[in-house]
Protein backbone atom coordinates (compact mmCIF):
# COMPACT_ATOMS: atom_id res chain seq x y z
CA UNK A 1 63.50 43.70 85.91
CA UNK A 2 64.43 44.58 82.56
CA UNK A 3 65.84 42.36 79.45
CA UNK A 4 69.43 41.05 79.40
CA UNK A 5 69.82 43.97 76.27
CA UNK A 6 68.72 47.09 76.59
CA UNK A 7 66.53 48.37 73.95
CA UNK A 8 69.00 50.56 72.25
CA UNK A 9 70.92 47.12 72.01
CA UNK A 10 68.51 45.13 70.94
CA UNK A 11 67.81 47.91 68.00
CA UNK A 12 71.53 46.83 67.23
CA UNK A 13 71.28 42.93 66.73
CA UNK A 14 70.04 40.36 64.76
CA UNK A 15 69.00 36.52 65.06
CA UNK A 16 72.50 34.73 64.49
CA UNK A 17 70.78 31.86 63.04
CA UNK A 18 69.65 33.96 60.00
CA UNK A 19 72.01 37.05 60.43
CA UNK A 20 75.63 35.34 60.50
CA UNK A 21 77.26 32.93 57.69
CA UNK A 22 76.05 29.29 57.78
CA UNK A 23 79.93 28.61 58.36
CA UNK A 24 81.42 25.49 59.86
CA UNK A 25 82.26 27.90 62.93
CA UNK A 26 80.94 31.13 63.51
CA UNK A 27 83.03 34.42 62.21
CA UNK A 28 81.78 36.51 64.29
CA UNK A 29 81.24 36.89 68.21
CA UNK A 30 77.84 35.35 69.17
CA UNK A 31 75.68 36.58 72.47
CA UNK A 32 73.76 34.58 74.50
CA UNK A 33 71.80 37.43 75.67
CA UNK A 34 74.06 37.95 78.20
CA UNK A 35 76.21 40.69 76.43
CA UNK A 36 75.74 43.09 73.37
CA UNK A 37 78.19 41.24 70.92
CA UNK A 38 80.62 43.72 68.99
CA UNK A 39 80.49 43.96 65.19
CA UNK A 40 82.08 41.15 63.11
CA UNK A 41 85.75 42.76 62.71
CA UNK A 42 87.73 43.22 59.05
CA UNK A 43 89.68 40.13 60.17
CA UNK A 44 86.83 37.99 61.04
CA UNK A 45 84.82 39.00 57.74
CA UNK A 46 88.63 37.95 55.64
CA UNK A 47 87.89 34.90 57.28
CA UNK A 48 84.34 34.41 56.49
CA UNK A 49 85.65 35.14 52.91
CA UNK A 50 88.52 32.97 52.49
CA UNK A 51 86.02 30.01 54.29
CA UNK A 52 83.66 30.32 50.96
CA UNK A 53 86.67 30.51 48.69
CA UNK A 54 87.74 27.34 50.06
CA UNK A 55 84.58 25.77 49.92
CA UNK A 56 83.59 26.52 46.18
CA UNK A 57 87.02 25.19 45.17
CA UNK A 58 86.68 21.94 47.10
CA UNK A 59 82.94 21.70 47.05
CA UNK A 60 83.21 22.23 43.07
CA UNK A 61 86.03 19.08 43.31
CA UNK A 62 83.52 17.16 45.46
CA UNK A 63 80.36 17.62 43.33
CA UNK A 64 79.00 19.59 46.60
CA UNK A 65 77.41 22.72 46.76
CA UNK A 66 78.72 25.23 48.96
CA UNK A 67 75.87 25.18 51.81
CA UNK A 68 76.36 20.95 51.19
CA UNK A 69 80.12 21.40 51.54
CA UNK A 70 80.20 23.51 54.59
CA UNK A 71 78.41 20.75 56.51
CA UNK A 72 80.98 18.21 55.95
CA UNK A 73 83.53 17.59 57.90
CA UNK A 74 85.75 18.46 54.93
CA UNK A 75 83.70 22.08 55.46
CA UNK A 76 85.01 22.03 59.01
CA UNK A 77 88.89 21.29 58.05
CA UNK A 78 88.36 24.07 55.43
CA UNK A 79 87.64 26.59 58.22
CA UNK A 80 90.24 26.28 60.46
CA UNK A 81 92.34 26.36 57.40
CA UNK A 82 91.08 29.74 56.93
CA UNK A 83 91.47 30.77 60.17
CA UNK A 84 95.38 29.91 60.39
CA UNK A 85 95.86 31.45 57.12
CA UNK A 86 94.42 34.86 58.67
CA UNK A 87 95.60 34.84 62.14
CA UNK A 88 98.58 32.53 62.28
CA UNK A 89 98.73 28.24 62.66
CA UNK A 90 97.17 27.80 65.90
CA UNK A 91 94.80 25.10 64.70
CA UNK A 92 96.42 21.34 63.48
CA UNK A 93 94.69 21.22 59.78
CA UNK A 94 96.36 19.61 56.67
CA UNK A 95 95.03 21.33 53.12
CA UNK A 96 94.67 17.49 52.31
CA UNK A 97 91.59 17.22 54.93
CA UNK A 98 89.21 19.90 53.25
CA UNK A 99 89.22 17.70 49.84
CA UNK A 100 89.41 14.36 51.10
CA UNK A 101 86.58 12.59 53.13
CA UNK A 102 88.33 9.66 53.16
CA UNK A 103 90.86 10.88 55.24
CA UNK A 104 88.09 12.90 57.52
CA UNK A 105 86.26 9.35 57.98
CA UNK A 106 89.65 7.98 59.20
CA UNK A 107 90.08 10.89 61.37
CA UNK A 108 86.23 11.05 62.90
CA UNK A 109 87.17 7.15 63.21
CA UNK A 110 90.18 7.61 65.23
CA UNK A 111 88.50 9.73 67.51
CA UNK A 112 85.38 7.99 67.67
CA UNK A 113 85.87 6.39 71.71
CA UNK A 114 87.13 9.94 72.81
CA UNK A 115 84.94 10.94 75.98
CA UNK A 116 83.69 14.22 76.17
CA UNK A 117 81.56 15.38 79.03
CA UNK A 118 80.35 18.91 78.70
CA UNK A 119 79.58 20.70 82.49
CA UNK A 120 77.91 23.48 81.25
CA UNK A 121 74.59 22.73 78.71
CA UNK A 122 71.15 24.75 78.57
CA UNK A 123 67.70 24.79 77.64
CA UNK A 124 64.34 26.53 78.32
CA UNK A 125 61.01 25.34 79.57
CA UNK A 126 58.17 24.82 77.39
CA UNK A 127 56.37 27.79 78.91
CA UNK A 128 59.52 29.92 79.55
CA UNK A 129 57.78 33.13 77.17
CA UNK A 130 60.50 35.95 77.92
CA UNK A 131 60.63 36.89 74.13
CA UNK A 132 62.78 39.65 75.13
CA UNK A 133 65.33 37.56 76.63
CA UNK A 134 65.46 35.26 73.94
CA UNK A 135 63.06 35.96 71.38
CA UNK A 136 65.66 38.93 69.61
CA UNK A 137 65.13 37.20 66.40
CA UNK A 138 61.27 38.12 66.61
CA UNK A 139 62.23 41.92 66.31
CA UNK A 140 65.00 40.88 63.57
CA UNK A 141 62.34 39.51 61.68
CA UNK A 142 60.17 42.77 61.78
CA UNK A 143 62.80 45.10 60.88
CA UNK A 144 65.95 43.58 59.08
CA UNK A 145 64.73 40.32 57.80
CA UNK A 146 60.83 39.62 57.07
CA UNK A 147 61.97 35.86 55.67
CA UNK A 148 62.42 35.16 58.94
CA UNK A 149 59.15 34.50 59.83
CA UNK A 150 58.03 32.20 57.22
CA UNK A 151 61.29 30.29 57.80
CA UNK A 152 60.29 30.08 61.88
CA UNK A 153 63.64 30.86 63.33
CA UNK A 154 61.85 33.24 65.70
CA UNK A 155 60.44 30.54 67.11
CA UNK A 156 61.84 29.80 70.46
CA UNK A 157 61.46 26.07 69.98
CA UNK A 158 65.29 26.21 69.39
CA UNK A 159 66.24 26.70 72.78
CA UNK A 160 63.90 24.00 73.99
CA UNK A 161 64.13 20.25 74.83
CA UNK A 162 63.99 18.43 71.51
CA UNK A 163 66.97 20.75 69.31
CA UNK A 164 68.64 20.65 73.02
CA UNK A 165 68.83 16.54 72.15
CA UNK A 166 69.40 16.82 68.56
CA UNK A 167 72.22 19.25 68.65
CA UNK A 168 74.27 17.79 71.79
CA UNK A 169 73.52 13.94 71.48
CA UNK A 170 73.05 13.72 67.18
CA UNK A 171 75.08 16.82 65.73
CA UNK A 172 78.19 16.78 68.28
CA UNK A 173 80.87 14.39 69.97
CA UNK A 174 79.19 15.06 73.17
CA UNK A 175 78.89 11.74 75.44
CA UNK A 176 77.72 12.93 78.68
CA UNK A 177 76.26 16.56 79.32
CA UNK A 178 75.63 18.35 82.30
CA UNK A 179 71.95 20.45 82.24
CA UNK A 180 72.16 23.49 84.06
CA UNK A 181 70.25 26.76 85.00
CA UNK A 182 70.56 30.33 86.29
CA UNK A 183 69.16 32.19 89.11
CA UNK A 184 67.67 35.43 88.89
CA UNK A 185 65.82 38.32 91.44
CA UNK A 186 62.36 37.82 89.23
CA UNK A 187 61.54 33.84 89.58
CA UNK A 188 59.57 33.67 86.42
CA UNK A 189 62.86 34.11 84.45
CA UNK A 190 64.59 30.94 85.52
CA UNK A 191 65.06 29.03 82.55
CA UNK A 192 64.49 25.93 84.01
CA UNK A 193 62.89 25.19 87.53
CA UNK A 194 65.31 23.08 89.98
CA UNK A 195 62.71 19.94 89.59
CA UNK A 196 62.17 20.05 85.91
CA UNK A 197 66.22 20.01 85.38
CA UNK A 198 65.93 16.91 87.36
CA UNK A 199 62.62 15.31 85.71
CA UNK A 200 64.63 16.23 82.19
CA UNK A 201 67.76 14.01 83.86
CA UNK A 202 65.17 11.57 84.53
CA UNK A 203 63.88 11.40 81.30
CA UNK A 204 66.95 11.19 79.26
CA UNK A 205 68.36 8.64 81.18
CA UNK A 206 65.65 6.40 81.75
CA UNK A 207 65.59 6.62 77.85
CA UNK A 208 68.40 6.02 76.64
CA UNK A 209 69.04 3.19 79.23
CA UNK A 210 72.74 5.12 80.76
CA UNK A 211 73.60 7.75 82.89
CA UNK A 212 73.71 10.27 79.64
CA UNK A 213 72.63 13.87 81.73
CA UNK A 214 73.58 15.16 84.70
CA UNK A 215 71.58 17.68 86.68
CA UNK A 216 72.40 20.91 89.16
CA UNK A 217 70.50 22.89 91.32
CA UNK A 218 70.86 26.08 91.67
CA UNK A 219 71.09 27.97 94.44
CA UNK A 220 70.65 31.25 95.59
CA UNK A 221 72.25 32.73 98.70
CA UNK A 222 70.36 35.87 100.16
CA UNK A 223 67.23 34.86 98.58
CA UNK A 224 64.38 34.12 101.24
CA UNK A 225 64.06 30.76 102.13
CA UNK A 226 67.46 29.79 100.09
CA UNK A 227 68.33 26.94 102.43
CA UNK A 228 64.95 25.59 102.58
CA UNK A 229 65.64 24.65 98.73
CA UNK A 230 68.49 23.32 99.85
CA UNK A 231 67.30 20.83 101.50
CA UNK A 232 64.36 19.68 99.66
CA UNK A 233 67.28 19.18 97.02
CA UNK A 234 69.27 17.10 98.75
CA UNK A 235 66.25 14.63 99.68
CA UNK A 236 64.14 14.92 96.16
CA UNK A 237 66.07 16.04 93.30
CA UNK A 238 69.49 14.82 94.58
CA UNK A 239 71.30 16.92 92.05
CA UNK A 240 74.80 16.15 90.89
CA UNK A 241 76.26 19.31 91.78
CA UNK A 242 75.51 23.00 92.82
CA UNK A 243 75.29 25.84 90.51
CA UNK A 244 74.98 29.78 91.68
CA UNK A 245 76.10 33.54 90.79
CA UNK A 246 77.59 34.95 93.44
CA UNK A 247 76.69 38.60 90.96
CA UNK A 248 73.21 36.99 92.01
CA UNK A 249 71.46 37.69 88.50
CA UNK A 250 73.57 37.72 85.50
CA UNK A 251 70.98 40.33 83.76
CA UNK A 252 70.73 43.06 86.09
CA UNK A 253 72.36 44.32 89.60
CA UNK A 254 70.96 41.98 91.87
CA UNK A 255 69.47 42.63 95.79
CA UNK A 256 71.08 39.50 96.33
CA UNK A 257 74.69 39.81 95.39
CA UNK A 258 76.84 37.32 98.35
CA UNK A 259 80.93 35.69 98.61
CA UNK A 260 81.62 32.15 98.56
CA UNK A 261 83.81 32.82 101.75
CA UNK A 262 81.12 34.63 103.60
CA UNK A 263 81.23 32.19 106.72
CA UNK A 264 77.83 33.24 108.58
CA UNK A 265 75.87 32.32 105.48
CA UNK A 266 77.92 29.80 103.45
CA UNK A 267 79.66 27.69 105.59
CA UNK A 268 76.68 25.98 106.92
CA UNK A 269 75.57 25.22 103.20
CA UNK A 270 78.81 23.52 102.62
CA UNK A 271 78.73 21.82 105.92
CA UNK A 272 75.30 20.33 104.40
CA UNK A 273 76.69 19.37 100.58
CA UNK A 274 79.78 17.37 102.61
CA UNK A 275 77.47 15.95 104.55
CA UNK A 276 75.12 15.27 101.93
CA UNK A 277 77.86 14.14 99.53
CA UNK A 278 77.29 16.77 96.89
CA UNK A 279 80.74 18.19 96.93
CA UNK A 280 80.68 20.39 93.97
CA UNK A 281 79.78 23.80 93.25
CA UNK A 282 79.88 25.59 89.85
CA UNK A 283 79.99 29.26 90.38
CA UNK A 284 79.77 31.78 87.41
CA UNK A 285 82.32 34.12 87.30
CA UNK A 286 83.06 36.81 84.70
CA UNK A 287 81.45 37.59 81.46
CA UNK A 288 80.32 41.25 82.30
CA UNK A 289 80.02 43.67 80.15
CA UNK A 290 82.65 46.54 78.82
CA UNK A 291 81.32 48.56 81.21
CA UNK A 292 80.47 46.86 84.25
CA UNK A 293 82.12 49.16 86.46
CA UNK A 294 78.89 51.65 85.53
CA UNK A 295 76.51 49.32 84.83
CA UNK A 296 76.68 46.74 87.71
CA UNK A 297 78.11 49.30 90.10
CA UNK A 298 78.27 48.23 93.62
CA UNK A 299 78.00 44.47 92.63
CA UNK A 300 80.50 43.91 90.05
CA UNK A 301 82.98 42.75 92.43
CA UNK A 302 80.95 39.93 93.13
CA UNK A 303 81.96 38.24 90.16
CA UNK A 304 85.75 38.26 90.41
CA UNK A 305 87.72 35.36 92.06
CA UNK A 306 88.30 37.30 94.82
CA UNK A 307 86.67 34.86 97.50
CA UNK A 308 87.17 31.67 95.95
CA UNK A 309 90.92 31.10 97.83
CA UNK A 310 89.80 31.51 101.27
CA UNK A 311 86.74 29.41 100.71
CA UNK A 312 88.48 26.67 98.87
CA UNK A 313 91.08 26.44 101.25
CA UNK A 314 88.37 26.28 104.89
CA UNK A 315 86.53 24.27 102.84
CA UNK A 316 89.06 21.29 101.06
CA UNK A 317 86.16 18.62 100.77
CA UNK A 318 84.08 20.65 98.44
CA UNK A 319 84.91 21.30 94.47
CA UNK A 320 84.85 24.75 93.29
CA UNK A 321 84.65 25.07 89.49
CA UNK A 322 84.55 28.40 88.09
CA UNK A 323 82.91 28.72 85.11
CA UNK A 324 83.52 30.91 82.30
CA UNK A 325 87.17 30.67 83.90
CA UNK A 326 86.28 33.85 84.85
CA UNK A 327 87.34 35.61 82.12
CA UNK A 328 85.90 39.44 82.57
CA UNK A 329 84.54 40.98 79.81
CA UNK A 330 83.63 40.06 76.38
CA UNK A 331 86.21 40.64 73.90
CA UNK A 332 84.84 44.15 72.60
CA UNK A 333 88.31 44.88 71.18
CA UNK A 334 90.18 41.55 70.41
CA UNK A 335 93.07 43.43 69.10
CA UNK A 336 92.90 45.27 72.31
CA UNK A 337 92.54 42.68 74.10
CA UNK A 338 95.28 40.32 72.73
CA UNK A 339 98.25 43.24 73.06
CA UNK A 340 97.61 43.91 76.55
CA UNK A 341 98.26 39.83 77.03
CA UNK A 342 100.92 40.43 75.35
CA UNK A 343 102.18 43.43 77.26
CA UNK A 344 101.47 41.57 80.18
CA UNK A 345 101.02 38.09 80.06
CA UNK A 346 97.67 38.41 81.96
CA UNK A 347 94.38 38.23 81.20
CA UNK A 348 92.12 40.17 83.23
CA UNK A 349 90.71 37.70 85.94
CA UNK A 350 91.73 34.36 84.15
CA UNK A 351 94.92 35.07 85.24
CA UNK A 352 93.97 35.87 88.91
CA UNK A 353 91.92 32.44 88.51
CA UNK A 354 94.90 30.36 87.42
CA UNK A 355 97.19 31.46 90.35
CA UNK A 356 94.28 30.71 92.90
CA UNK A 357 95.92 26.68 93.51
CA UNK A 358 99.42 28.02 94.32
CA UNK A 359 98.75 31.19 96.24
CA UNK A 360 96.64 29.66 98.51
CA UNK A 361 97.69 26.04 98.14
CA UNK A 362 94.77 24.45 97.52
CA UNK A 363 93.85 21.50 94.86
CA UNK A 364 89.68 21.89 94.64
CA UNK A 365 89.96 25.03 92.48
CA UNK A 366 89.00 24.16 88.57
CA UNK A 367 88.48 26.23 85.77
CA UNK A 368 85.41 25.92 83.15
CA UNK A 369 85.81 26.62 79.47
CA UNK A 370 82.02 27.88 78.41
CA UNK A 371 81.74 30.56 76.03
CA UNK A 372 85.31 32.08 76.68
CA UNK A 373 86.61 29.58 74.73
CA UNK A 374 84.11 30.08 72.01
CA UNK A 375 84.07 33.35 71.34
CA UNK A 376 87.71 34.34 71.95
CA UNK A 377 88.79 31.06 69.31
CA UNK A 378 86.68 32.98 67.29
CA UNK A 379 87.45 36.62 68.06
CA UNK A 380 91.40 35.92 68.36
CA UNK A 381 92.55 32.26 68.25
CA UNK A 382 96.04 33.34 69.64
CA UNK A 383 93.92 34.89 73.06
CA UNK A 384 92.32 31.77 72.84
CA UNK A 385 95.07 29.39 72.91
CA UNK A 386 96.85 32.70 76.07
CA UNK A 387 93.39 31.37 77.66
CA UNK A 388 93.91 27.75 78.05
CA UNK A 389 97.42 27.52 77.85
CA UNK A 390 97.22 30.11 81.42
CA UNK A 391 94.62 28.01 82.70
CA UNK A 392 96.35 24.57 81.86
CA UNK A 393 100.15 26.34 83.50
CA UNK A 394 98.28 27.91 86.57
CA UNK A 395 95.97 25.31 87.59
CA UNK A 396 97.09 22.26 85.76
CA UNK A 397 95.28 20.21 82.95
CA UNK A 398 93.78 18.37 85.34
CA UNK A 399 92.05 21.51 86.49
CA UNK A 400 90.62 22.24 83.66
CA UNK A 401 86.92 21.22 82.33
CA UNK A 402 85.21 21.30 79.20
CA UNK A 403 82.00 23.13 78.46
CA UNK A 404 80.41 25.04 75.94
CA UNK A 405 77.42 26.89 77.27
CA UNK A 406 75.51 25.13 74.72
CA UNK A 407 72.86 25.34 72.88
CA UNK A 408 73.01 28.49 73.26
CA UNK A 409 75.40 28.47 70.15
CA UNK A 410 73.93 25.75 68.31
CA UNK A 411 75.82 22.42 68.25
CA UNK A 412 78.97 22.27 70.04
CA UNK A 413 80.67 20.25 67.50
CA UNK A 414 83.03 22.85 66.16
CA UNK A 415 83.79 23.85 69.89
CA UNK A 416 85.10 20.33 70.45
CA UNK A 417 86.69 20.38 66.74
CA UNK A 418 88.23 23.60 67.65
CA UNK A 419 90.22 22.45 70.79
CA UNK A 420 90.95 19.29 69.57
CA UNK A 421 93.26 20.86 66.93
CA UNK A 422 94.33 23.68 68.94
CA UNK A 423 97.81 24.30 69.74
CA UNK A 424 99.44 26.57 71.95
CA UNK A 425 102.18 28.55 68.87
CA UNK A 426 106.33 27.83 70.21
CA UNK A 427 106.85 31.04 70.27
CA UNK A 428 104.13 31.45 72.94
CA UNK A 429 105.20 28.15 74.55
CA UNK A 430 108.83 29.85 75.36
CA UNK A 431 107.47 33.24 75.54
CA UNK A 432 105.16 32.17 78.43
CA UNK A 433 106.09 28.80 79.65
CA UNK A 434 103.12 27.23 78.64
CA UNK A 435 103.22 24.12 77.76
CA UNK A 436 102.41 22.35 74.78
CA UNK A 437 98.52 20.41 74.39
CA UNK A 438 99.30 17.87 71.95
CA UNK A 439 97.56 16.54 69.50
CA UNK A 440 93.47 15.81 69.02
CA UNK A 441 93.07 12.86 71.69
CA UNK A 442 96.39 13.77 73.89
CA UNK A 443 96.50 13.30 77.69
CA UNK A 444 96.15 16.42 78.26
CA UNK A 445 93.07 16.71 76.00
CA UNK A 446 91.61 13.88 77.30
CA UNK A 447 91.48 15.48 80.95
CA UNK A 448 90.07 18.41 79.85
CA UNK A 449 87.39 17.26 77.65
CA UNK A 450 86.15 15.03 80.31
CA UNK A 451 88.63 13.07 82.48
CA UNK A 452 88.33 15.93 84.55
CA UNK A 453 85.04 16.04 84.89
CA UNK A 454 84.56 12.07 85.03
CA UNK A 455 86.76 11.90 88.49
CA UNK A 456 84.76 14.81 90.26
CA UNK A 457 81.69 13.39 88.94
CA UNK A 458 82.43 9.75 89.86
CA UNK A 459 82.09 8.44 86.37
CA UNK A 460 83.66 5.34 85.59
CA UNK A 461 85.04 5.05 82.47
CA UNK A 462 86.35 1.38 82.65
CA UNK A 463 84.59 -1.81 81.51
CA UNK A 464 84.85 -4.80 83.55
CA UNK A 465 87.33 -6.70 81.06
CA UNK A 466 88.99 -2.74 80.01
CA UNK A 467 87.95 -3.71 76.22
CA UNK A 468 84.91 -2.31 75.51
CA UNK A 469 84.00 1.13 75.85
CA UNK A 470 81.61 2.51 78.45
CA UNK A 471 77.95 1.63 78.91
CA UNK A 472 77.03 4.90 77.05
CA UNK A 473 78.47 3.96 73.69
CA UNK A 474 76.13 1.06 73.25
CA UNK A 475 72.74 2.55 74.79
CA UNK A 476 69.92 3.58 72.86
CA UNK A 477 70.83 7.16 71.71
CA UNK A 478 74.50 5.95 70.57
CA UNK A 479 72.10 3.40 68.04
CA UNK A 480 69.68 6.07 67.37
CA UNK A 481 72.63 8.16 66.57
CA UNK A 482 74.08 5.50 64.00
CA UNK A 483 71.04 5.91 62.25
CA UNK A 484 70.58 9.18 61.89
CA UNK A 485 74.57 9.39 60.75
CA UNK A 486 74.16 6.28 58.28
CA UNK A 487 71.03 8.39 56.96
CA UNK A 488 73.60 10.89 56.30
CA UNK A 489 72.20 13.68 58.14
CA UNK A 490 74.16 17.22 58.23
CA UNK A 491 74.76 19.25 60.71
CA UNK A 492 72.26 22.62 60.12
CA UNK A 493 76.08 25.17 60.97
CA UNK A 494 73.18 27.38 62.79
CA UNK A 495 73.96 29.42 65.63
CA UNK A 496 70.87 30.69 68.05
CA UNK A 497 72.31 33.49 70.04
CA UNK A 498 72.63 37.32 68.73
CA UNK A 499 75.31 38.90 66.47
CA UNK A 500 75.50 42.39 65.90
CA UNK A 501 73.51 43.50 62.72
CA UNK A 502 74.93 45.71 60.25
């Protein structure tokens, strides 16, 4: 099995930790491995311009440096004031909020008991030693960027368990998180092993005295002896939910590509998760590359929604959320990409996703916001407000679920800052019919970020006497992160994936 990039892509990226701007949000498209990431556009690179403009005017007025300034949260308004400038007001920012902490401490204040459960978080084994999966920074180091190794970015420490706590628990708004995995043909590529994403549940937990991480297991239909960790799931590691790739491994064409309606082989698993009460399944959908037809010939198909209606509909006491809300490709061509939704009003697959609930009338479909929110708020922010405002007509907001494929990325702060002040444009809200999100904490922001995810998860969100907040805001990682904000640590803006160099 070979590397998620070829070599002739690998020769083409760079470490985004050290390669891209130390920005508040990326301005450029960031891999996860999973895709060859297309060069940082004339658009994004104004961006990235006008965001340091911005900052040594108000970091001048604030006696900050610009690295210092950028980590504020007066560096964060500043960015998505940028980004409106450049690609039109999509994001809610006053000028006012990049010079003014005191009116960012309000805001951080009034936003302080907003819940937000991320479905979709990662991180890698302490033995996991796949440099060439994740380890692109090592061969940045040796040929664009020798600093690198003194600094220790290469290191893959930053995919692993302790910057996996500091950057979801410390550096974001994240309350509850979801640890997950991914299958794949060659076992000794699994990120994480089905127990040790339990034990690491377990651990967090049992530490910070609250139900903090969920767990999955993943499973993997075709695969000899599939079922048999199936069941020693359901009676050791009693996972929260189910995670698979029907594509059956998201590097490579698989031997084991399968259909969530395939009734021989996955209606007796269901039969088992009902009876077992694990009732949801998160399936990854989407996210090939440009030219998947050619280079996942003859499985491709596996990853497009095409069996989740029948399925969902034989099977209405299961969950089905579709991560990546299936959105096909990466956004190569955002221009592209943007004027056929435009043209159209589709988007390849999302759409298809979105209309699942009412062609087939069922209510167990959801859609998952990992990575294609990221990268296409950062690619286009117009696609990226198309994206959720299909998802949120199509399937309804409370169909929709937060997560950020993190840590991929780094700290998922600016995801959550990013949809907090998104807004669907008017003109797109009559154009399409889609209707408006509201503002940072509105109902319909509240489901998605993790209402949502709270009712399929069986979280309970309500104190006894409904006036103090839930047993997670008091444990010992909400004091532990009260000290490390009243020591006035900043967020390090670094992102861990791959850019494209040059």
């Amino acid at each position: 099995m070979g590397s998620w990039l070829s070599e002739r892509e690998q020769r083409l990226v760079a470490g985004a930790e050290a390669a891209s701007a130390a920005t508040p949000i990326p301005t450029q498209i960031v891999s996860n491995g999973e895709f060859l990431p297309p060069r940082q556009s004339a658009t994004q690179k104004r961006v990235e311009e006008r965001i340091n403009e911005l900052a040594d005017v108000n970091g001048k007025r604030l006696g900050l440096s610009r690295r210092q300034f950028m980590q504020t949260s007066c560096g964060m308004a500043a960015a998505f004031l940028a980004m409106n400038e450049i690609y039109g007001n999509v994001f809610g920012v006053d000028a006012a909020e990049a010079r003014e902490p005191e009116m960012m401490l309000a805001r951080a204040q009034s936003l302080a008991g907003q819940f937000v459960f991320d479905v979709q978080t990662h991180f890698v084994r302490d033995d996991f030693d796949h440099k060439e999966l994740l380890g692109l920074a090592t061969f940045a180091s040796e040929h664009w960027n020798p600093k690198m190794k003194e600094e220790g970015v290469s290191s893959l420490a930053r995919y692993k368990f302790q910057n996996y706590v500091k950057e979801i628990f410390y550096d974001s708004d994240t309350s509850l998180a979801l640890l997950s995995g991914a299958p794949f043909d060659d076992p000794s590529w699994w990120l994480l092993s089905n127990e040790q994403i339990a034990k690491a549940r377990e651990m967090i937990n049992e530490f910070a005295g609250s139900r903090r991480l969920l767990a999955h297991t993943v499973i993997t239909p075709k695969q000899p002896g599939w079922m048999d960790e199936v069941d020693r799931a359901i009676a050791v590691y009693k996972p929260d939910s189910w995670k698979s790739y029907t594509i059956g491994d998201p590097l490579a064409p698989s031997k084991f590509p399968w259909r969530l309606d395939d009734e021989q082989m996955m209606y007796p698993f269901y039969e088992k998760a009902v009876k077992a009460g694990i009732t949801t399944i998160c399936i990854h959908k989407g996210l090939l590359p440009p030219d998947y037809e050619k280079s996942f010939a003859g499985v491709w198909e596996y990853a497009t929604v095409a069996d989740i209606g029948k399925a969902a509909k034989d099977w209405p006491q299961m969950n089905f959320v579709i991560y990546h809300s299936a959105l096909r490709a990466f956004l190569e061509l955002p221009d592209q990409a943007w004027a056929e939704f435009e043209a159209s009003g589709r988007i390849k697959w999302a759409t298809d996703l979105a209309e699942i609930p009412q062609k087939f009338g069922v209510t167990n479909v959801y859609g998952e916001l990992g990575t294609s929110f990221a990268n296409s708020a950062v690619a286009h922010p117009k696609f990226s407000a198309a994206l959720v405002g299909t998802l949120v007509k199509g399937m309804g907001a409370d169909h929709v679920m937060w997560g950020t494929d993190s840590v991929w990325y780094g700290s998922p702060q600016w995801q959550i800052e990013a949809l907090r002040r998104l807004e669907i444009p008017e003109d797109m809200q009559k154009k399409y019919g889609f209707p408006a999100l509201g503002g940072a904490n509105s109902a319909t922001k509240q489901l998605i970020f993790g209402g949502n995810a709270a009712r399929l998860y069986r979280i309970n969100l309500k104190a006894a006497d409904n006036t103090k907040m839930p047993a997670y805001s008091e444990d010992r990682l909400a004091r532990l992160k009260n000290e490390y904000e009243f020591a006035a640590k900043e967020p390090s803006n670094l992102r861990y994936g791959y850019v494209r160099a040059g």
